[in-house]
Protein backbone atom coordinates (compact mmCIF):
# COMPACT_ATOMS: atom_id res chain seq x y z
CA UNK A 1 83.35 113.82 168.64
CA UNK A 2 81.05 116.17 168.34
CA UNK A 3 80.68 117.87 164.86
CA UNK A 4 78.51 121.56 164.09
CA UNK A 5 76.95 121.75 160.58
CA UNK A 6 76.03 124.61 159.08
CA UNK A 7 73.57 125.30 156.03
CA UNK A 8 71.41 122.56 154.22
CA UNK A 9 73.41 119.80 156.21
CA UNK A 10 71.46 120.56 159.31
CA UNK A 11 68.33 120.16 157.17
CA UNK A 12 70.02 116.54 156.08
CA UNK A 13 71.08 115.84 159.75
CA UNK A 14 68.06 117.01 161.61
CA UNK A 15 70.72 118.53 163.95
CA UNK A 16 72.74 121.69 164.59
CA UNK A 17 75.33 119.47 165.34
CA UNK A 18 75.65 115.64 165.14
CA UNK A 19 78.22 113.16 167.88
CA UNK A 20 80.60 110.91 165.66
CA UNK A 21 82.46 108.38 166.89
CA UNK A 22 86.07 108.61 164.79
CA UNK A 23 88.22 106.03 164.54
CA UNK A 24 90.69 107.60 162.33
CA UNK A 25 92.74 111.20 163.62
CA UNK A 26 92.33 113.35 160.18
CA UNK A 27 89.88 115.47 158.54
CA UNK A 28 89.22 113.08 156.12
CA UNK A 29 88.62 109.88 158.37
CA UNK A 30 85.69 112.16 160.05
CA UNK A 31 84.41 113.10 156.56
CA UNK A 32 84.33 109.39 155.90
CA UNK A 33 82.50 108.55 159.02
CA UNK A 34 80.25 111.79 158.38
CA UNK A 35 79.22 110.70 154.85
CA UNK A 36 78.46 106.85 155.96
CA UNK A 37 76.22 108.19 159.41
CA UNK A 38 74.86 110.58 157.24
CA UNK A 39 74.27 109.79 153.07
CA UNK A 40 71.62 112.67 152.05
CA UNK A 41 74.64 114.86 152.86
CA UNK A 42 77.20 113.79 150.06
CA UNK A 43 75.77 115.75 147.57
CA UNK A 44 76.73 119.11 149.53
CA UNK A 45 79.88 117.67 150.41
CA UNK A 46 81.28 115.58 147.25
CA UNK A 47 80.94 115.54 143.87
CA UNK A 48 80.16 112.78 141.47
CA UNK A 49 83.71 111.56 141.29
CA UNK A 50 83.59 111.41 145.35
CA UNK A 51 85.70 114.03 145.77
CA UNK A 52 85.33 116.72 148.45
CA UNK A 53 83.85 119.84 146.38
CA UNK A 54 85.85 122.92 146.59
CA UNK A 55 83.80 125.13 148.30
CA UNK A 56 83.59 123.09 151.10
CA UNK A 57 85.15 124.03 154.46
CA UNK A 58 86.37 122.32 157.72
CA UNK A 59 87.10 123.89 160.38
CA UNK A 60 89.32 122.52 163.35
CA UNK A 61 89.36 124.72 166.13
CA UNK A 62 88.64 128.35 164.18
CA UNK A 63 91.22 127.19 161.69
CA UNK A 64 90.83 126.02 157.52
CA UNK A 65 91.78 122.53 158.08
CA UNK A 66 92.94 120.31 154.92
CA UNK A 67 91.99 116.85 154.61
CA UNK A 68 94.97 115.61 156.11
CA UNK A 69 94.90 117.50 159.06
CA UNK A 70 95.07 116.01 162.68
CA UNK A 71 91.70 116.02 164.75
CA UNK A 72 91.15 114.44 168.25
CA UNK A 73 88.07 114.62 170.35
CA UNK A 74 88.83 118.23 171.83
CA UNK A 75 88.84 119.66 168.99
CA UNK A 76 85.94 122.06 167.92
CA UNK A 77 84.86 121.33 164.05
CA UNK A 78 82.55 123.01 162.10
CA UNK A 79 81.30 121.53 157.85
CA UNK A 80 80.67 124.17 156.02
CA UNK A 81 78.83 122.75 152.95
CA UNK A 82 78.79 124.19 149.35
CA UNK A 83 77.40 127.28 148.59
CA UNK A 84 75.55 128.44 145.52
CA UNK A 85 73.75 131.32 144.15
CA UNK A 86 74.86 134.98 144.54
C-alpha cells in the first residue's frame, strides 16, 4: 500500500511517500505497521502514552478517516503529522 507523508515524517522516512505492506484493513493496523517500519516517526504521531496525538490526520481517499476506518490497497492515504507553532 502505498502511503504519502507530509511534514517532518518525510524528513524521518527519507521519502515523499513510503510502500507498506498491511495485513490488517483499518487505519489503525497501517499506523501500527507505519510506526514499526518506521520508529523516528512516533514522536509526530503518538504521544507518550502511545496514543495517536490529536492533531494528527489520516486521510483515506480525500476523506478524515478515524482509526477504525476500512482501508484496502486502492485506497489513496495521506499522514498528516502534528503541527506546532503559529
Amino acid at each position: 500500500m502505498n502511503v504519502e507523508v507530509y511534514g517532518p515524517l518525510r524528513t524521518a522516512t527519507g521519502e515523499k511517500s513510503v510502500d507498506l505492506t498491511v495485513d490488517g484493513s483499518t487505519v489503525s493496523d497501517l499506523l501500527d505497521i507505519f510506526l514499526d517500519e518506521y520508529p523516528r516517526t512516533a514522536s509526530q504521531l503518538v504521544d507518550d502514552d502511545g496514543d495517536l496525538r490529536p492533531s494528527v490526520r489520516v486521510m483515506v481517499d480525500g476523506e478524515k478517516a478515524t482509526a477504525d476506518h476500512p482501508v484496502s490497497e486502492h485506497d489513496e492515504i495521506k499522514i498528516f503529522p502534528a503541527m506546532r507553532g503559529g
